[in-house]
PDB file of N, CA and C in Angstrom:
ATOM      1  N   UNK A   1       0.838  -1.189   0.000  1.00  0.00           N
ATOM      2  CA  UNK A   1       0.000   0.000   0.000  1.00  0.00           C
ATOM      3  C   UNK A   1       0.880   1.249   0.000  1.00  0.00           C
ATOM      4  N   UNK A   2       0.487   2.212  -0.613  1.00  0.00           N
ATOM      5  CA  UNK A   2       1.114   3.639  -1.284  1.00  0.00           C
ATOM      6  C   UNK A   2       0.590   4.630  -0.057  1.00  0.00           C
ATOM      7  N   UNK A   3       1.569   4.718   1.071  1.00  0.00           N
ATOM      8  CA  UNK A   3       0.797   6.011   1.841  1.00  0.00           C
ATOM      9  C   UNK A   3       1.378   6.979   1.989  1.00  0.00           C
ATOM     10  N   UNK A   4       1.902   7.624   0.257  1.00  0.00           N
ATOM     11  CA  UNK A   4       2.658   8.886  -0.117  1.00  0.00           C
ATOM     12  C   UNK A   4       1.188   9.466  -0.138  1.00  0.00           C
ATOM     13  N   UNK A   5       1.214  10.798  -0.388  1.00  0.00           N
ATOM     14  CA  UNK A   5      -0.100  11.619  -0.518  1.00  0.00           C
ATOM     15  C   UNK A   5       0.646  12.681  -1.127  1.00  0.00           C
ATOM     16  N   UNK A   6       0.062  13.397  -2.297  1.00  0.00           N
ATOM     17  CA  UNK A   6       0.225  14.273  -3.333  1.00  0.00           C
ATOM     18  C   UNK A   6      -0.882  15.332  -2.997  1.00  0.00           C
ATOM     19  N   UNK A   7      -0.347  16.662  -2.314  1.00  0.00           N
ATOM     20  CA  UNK A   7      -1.260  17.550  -2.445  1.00  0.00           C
ATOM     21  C   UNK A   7      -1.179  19.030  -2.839  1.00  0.00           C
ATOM     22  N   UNK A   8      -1.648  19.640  -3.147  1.00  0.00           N
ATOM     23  CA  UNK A   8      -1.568  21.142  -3.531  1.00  0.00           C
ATOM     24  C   UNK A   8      -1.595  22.170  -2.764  1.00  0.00           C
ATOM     25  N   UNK A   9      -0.314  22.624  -2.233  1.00  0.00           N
ATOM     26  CA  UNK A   9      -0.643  23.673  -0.741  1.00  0.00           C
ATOM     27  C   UNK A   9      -0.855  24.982  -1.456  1.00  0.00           C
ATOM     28  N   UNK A  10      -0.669  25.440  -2.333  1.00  0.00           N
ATOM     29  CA  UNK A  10      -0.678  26.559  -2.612  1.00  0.00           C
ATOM     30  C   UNK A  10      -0.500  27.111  -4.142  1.00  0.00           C
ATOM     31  N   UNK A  11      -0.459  28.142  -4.666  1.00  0.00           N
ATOM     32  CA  UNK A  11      -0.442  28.236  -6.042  1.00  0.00           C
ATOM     33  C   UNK A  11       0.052  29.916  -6.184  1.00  0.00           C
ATOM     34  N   UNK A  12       0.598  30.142  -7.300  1.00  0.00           N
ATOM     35  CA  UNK A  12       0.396  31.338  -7.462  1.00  0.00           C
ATOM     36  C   UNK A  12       0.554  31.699  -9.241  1.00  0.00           C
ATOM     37  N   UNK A  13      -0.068  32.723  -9.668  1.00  0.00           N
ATOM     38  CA  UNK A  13      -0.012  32.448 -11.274  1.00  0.00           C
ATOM     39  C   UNK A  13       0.237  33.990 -11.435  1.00  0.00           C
ATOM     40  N   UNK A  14       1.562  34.307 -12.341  1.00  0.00           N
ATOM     41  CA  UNK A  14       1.915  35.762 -13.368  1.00  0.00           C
ATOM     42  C   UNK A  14       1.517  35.954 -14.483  1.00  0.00           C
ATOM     43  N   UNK A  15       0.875  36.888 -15.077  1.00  0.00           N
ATOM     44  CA  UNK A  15       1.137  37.272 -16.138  1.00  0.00           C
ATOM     45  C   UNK A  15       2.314  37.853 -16.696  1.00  0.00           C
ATOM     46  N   UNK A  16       3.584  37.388 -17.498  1.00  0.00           N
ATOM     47  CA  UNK A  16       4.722  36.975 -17.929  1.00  0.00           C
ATOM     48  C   UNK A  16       5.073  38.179 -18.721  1.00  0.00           C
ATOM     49  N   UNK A  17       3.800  38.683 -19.498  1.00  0.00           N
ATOM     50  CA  UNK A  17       3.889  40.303 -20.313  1.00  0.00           C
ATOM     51  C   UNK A  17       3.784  41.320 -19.584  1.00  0.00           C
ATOM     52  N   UNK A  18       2.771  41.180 -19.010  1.00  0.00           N
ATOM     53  CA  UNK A  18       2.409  42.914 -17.959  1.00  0.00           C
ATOM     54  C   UNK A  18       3.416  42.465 -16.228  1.00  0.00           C
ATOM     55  N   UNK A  19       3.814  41.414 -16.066  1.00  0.00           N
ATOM     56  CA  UNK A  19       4.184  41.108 -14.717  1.00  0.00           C
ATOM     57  C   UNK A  19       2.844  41.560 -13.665  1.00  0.00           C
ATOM     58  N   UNK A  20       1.449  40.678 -13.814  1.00  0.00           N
ATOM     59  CA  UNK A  20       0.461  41.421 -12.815  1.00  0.00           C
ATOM     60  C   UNK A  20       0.680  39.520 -12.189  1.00  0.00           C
ATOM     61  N   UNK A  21       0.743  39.551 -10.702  1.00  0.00           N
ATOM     62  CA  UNK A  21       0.428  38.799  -9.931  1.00  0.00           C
ATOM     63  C   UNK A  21      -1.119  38.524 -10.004  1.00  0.00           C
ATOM     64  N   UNK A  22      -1.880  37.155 -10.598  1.00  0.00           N
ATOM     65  CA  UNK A  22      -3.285  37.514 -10.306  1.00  0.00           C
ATOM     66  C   UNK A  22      -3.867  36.396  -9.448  1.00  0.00           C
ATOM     67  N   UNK A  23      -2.876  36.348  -8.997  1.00  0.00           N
ATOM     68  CA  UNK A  23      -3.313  34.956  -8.061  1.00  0.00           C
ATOM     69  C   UNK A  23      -2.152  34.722  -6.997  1.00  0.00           C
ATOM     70  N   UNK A  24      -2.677  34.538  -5.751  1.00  0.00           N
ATOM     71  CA  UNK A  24      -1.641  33.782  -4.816  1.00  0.00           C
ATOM     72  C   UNK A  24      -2.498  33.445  -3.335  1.00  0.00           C
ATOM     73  N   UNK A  25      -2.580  31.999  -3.573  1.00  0.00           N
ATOM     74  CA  UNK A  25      -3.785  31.394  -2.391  1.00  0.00           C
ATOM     75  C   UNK A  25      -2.576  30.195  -2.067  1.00  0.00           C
ATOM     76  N   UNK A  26      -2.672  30.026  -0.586  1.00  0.00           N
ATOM     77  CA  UNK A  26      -2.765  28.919   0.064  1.00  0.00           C
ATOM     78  C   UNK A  26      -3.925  27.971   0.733  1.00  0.00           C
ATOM     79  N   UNK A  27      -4.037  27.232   1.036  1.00  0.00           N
ATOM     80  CA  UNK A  27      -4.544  26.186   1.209  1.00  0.00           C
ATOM     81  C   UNK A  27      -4.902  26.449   2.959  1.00  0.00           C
ATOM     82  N   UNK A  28      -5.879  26.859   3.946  1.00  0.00           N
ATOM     83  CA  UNK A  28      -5.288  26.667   4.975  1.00  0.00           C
ATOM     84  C   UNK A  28      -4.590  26.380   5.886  1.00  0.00           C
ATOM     85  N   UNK A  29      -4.802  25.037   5.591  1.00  0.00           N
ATOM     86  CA  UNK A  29      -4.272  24.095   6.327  1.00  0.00           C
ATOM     87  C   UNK A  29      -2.423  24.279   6.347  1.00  0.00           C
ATOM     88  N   UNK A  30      -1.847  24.894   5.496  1.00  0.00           N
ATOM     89  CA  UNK A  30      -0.715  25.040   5.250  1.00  0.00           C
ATOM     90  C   UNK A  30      -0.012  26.591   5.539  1.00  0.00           C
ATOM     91  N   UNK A  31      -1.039  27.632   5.826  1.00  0.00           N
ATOM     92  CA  UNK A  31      -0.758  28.720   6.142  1.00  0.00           C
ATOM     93  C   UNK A  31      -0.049  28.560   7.115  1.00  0.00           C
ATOM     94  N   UNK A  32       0.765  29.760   7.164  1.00  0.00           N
ATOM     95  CA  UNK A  32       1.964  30.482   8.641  1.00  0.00           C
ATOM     96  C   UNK A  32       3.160  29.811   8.067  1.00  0.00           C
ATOM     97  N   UNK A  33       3.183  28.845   7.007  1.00  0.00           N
ATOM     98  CA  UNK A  33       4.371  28.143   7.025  1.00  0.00           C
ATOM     99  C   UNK A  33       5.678  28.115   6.083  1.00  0.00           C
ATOM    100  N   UNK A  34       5.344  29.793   5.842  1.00  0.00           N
ATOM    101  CA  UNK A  34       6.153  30.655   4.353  1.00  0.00           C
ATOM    102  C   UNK A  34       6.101  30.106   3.112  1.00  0.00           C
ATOM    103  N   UNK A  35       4.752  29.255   3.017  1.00  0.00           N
ATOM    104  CA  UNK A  35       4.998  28.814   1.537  1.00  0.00           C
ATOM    105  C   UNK A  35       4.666  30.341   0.208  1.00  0.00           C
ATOM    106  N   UNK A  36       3.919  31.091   0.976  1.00  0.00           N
ATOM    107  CA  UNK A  36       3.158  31.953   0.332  1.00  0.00           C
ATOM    108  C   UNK A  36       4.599  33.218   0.149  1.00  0.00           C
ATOM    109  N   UNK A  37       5.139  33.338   0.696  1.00  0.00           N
ATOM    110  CA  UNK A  37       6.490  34.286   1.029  1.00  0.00           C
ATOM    111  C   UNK A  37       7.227  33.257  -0.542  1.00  0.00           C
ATOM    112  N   UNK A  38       7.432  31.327  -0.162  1.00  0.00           N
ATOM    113  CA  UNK A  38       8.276  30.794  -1.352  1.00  0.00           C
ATOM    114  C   UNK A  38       7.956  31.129  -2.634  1.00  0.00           C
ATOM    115  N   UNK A  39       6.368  31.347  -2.512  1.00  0.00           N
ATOM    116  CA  UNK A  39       5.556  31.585  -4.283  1.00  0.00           C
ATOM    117  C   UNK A  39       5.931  32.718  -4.921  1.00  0.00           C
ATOM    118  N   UNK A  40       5.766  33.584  -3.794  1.00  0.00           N
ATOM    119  CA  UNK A  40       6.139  34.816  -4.379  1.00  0.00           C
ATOM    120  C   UNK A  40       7.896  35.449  -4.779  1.00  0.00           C
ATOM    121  N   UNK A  41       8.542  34.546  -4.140  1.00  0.00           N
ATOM    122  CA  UNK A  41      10.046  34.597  -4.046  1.00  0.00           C
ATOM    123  C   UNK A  41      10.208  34.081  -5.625  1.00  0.00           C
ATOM    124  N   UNK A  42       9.596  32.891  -5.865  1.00  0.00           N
ATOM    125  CA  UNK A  42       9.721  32.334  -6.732  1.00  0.00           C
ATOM    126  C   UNK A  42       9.153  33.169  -7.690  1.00  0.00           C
ATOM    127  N   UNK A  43       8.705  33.799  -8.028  1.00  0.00           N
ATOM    128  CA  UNK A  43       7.634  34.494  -8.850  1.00  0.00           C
ATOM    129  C   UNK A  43       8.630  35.596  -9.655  1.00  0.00           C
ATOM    130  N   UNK A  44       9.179  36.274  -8.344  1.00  0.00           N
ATOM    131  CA  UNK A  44       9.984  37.459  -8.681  1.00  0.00           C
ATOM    132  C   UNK A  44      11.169  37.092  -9.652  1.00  0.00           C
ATOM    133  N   UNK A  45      11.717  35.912  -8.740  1.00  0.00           N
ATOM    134  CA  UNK A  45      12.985  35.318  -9.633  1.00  0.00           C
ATOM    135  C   UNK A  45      12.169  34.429 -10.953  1.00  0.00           C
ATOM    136  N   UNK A  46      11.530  34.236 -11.435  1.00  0.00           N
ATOM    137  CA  UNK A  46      11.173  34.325 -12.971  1.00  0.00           C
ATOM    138  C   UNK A  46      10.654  35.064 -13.601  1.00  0.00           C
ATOM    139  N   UNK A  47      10.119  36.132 -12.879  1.00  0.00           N
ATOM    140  CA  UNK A  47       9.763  37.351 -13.572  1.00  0.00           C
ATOM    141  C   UNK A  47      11.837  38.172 -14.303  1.00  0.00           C
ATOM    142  N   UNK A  48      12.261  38.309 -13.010  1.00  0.00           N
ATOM    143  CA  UNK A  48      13.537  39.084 -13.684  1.00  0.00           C
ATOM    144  C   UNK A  48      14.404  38.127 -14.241  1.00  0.00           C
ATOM    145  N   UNK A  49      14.040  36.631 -14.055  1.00  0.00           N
ATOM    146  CA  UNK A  49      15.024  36.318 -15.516  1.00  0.00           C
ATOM    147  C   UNK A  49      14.118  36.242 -16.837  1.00  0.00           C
ATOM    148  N   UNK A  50      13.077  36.554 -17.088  1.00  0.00           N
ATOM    149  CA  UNK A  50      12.469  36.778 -18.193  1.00  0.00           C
ATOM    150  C   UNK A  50      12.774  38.083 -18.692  1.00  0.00           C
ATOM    151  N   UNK A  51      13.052  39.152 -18.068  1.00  0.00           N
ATOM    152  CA  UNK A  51      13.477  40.343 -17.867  1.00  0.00           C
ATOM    153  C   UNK A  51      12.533  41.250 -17.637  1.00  0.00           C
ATOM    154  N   UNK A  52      11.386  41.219 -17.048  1.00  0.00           N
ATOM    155  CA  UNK A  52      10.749  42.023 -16.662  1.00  0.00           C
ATOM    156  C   UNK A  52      11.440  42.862 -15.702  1.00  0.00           C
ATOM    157  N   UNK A  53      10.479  44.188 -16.071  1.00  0.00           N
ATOM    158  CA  UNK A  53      11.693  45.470 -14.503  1.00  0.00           C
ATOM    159  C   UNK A  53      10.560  45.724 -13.145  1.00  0.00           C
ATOM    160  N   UNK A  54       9.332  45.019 -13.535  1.00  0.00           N
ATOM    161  CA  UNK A  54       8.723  45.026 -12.076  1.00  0.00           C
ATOM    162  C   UNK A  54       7.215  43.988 -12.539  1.00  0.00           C
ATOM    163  N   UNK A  55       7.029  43.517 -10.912  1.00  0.00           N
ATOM    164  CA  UNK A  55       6.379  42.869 -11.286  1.00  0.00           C
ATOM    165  C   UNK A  55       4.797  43.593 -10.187  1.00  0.00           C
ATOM    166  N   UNK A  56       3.568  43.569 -10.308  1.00  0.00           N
ATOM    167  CA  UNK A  56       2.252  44.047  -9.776  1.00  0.00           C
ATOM    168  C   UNK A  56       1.128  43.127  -9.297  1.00  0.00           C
ATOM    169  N   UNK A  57       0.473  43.423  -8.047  1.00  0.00           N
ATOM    170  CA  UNK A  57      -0.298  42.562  -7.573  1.00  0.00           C
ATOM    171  C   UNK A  57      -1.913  43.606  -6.786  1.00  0.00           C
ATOM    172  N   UNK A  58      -2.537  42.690  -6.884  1.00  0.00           N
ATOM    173  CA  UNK A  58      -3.497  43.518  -6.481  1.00  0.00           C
ATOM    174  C   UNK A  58      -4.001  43.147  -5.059  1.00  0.00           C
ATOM    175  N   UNK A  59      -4.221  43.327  -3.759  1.00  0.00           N
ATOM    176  CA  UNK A  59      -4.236  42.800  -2.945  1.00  0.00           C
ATOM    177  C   UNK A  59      -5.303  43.798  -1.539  1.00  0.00           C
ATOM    178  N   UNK A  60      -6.235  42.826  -1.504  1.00  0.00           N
ATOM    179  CA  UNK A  60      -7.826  43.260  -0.615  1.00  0.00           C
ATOM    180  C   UNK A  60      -7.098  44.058   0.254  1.00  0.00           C
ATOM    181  N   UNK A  61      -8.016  44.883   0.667  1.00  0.00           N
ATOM    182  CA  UNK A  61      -7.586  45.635   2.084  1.00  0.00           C
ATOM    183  C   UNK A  61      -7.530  44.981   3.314  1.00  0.00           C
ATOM    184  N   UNK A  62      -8.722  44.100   3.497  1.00  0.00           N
ATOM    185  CA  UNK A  62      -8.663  43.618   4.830  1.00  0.00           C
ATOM    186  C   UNK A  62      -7.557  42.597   4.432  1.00  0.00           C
ATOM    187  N   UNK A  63      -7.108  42.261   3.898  1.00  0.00           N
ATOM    188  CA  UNK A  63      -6.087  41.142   4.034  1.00  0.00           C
ATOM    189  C   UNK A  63      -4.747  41.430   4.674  1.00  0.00           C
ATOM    190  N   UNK A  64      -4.938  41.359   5.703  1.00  0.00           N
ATOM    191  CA  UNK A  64      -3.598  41.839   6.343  1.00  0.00           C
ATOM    192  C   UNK A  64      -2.245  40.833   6.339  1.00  0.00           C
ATOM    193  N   UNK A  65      -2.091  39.971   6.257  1.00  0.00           N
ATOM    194  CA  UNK A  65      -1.442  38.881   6.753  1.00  0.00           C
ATOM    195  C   UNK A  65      -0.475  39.329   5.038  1.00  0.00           C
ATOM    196  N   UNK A  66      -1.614  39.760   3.668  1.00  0.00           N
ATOM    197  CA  UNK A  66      -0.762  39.500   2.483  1.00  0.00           C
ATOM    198  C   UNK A  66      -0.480  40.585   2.120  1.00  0.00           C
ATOM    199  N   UNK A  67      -0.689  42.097   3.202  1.00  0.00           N
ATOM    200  CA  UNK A  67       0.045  43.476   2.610  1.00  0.00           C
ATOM    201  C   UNK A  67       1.368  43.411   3.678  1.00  0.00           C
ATOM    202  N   UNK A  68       0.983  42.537   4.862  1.00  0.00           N
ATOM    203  CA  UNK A  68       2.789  42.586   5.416  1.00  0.00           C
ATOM    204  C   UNK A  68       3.441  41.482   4.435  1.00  0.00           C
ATOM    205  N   UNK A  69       3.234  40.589   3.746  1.00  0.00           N
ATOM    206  CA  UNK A  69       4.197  39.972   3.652  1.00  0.00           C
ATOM    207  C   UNK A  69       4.322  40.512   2.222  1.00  0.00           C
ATOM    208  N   UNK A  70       3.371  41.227   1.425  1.00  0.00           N
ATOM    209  CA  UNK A  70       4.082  42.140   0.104  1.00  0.00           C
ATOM    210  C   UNK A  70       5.398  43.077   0.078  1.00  0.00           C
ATOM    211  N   UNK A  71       4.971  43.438   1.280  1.00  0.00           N
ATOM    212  CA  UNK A  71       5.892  44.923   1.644  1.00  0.00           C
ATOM    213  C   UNK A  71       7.000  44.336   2.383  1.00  0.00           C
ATOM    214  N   UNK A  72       7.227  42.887   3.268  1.00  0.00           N
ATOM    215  CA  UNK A  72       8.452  42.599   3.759  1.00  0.00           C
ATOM    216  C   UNK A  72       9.502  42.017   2.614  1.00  0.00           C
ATOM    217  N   UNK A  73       8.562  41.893   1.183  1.00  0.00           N
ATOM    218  CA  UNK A  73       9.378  41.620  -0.215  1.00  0.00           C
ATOM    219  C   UNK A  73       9.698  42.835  -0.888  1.00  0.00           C
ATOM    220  N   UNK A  74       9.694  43.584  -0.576  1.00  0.00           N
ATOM    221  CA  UNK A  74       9.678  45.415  -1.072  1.00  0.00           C
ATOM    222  C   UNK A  74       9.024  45.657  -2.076  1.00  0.00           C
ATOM    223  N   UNK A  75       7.629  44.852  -1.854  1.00  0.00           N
ATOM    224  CA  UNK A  75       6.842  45.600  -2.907  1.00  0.00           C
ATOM    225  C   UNK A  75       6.281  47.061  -1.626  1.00  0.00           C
ATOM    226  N   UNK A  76       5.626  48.065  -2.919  1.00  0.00           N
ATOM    227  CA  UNK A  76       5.245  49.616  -2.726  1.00  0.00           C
ATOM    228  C   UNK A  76       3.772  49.647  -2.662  1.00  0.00           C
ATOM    229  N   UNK A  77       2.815  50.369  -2.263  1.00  0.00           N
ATOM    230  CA  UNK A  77       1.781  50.734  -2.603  1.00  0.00           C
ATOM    231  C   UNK A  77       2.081  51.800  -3.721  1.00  0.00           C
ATOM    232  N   UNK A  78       0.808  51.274  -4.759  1.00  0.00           N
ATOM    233  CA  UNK A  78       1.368  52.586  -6.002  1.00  0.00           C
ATOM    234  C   UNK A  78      -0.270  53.090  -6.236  1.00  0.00           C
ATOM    235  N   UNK A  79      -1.112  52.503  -5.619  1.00  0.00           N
ATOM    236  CA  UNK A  79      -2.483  52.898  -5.852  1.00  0.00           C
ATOM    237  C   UNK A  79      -3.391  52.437  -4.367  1.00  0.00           C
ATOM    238  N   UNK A  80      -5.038  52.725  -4.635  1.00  0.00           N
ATOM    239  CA  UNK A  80      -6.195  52.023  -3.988  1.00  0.00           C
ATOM    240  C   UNK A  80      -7.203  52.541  -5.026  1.00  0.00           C
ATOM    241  N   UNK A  81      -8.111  51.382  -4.815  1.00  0.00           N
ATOM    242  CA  UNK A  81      -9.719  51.263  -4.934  1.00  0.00           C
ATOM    243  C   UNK A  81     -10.366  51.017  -3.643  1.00  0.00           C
ATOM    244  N   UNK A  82     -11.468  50.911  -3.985  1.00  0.00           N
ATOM    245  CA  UNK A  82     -12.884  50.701  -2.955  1.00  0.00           C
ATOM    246  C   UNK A  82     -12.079  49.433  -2.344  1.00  0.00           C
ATOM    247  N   UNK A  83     -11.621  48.404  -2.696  1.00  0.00           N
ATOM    248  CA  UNK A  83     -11.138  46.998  -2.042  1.00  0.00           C
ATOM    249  C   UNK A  83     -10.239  46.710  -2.038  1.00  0.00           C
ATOM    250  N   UNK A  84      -9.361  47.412  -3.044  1.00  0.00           N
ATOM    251  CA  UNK A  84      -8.031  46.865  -3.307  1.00  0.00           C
ATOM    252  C   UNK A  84      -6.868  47.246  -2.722  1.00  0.00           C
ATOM    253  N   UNK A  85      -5.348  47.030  -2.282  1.00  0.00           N
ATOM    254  CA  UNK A  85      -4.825  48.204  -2.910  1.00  0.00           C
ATOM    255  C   UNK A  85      -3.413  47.732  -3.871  1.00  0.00           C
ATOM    256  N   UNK A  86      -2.902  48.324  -4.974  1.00  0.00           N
ATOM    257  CA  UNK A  86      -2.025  47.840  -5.705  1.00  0.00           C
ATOM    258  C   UNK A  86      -0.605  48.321  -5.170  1.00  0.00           C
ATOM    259  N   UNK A  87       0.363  47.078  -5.556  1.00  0.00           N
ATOM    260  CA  UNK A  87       1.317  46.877  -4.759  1.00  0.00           C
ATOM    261  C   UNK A  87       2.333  46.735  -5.997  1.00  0.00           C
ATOM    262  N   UNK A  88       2.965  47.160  -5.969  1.00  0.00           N
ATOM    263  CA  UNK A  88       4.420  47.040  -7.428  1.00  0.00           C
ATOM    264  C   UNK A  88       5.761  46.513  -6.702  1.00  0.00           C
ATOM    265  N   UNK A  89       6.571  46.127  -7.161  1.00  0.00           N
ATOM    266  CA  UNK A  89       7.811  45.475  -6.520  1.00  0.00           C
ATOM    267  C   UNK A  89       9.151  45.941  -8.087  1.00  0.00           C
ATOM    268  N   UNK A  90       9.467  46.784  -8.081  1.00  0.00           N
ATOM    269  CA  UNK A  90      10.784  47.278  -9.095  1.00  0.00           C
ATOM    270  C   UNK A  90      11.604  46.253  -8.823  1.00  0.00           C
ATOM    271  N   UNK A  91      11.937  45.724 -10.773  1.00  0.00           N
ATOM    272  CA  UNK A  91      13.073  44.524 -10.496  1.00  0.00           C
ATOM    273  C   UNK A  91      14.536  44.975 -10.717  1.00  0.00           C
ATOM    274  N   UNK A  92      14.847  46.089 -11.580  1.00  0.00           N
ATOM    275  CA  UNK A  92      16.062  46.367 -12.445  1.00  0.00           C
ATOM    276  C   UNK A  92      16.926  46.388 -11.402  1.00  0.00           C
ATOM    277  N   UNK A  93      17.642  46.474 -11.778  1.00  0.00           N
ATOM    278  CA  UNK A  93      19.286  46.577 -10.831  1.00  0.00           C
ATOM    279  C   UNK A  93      19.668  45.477  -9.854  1.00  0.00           C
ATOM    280  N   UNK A  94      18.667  44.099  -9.863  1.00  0.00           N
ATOM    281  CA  UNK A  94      19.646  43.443  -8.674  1.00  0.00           C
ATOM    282  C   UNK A  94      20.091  41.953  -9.493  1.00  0.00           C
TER     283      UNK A  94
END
C-alpha cells in the first residue's frame, strides 16, 4: 500500500507580459508556514530572468497577513480602490 499523498498547498499564477500577480492562495491548512512568502520569491525570480523590470499585484484591504508579507518583499503601494490596494515590486538593478 502507497501512503505517499500528493497535495496542492498553494499556487500562485503571473502574467509573464504585464508582470500582474493575479493569483496567490494557500490552502489553509498550510498557512503560517512561508509557503506563500516561497511563491512569491519564486515568482519574482522568474519574472527578472524573463526580464521584466517590475512585477504588480493587487491585494484586498482587509487582508492583512498578504500586505505585510508584500511589503516585507519590497513591494510599494502605487495605488487604492474601494477593495483593493495595488502593490508594485521594481526589479532592475539586482
Amino acid at each position: 500500500m502507497n501512503t505517499n499523498v500528493i497535495q496542492i498547498c498553494g499556487a500562485i499564477a503571473i502574467n509573464l507580459q504585464t508582470g500582474e500577480i493575479s493569483s496567490l492562495v494557500v490552502d489553509r491548512r498550510f498557512r503560517r508556514l512561508g509557503i506563500a512568502r516561497l511563491l512569491l520569491e519564486h515568482v519574482i525570480n522568474v519574472a527578472r530572468s524573463r526580464g521584466l523590470k517590475r512585477v504588480h499585484a493587487y491585494v484586498r484591504k482587509n487582508n492583512e497577513a498578504s500586505i505585510a508579507l508584500h511589503r516585507s518583499l519590497g513591494f510599494v503601494e502605487s495605488g487604492r480602490s474601494d477593495r483593493a490596494i495595488k502593490f508594485v515590486r521594481e526589479l532592475g538593478g539586482e
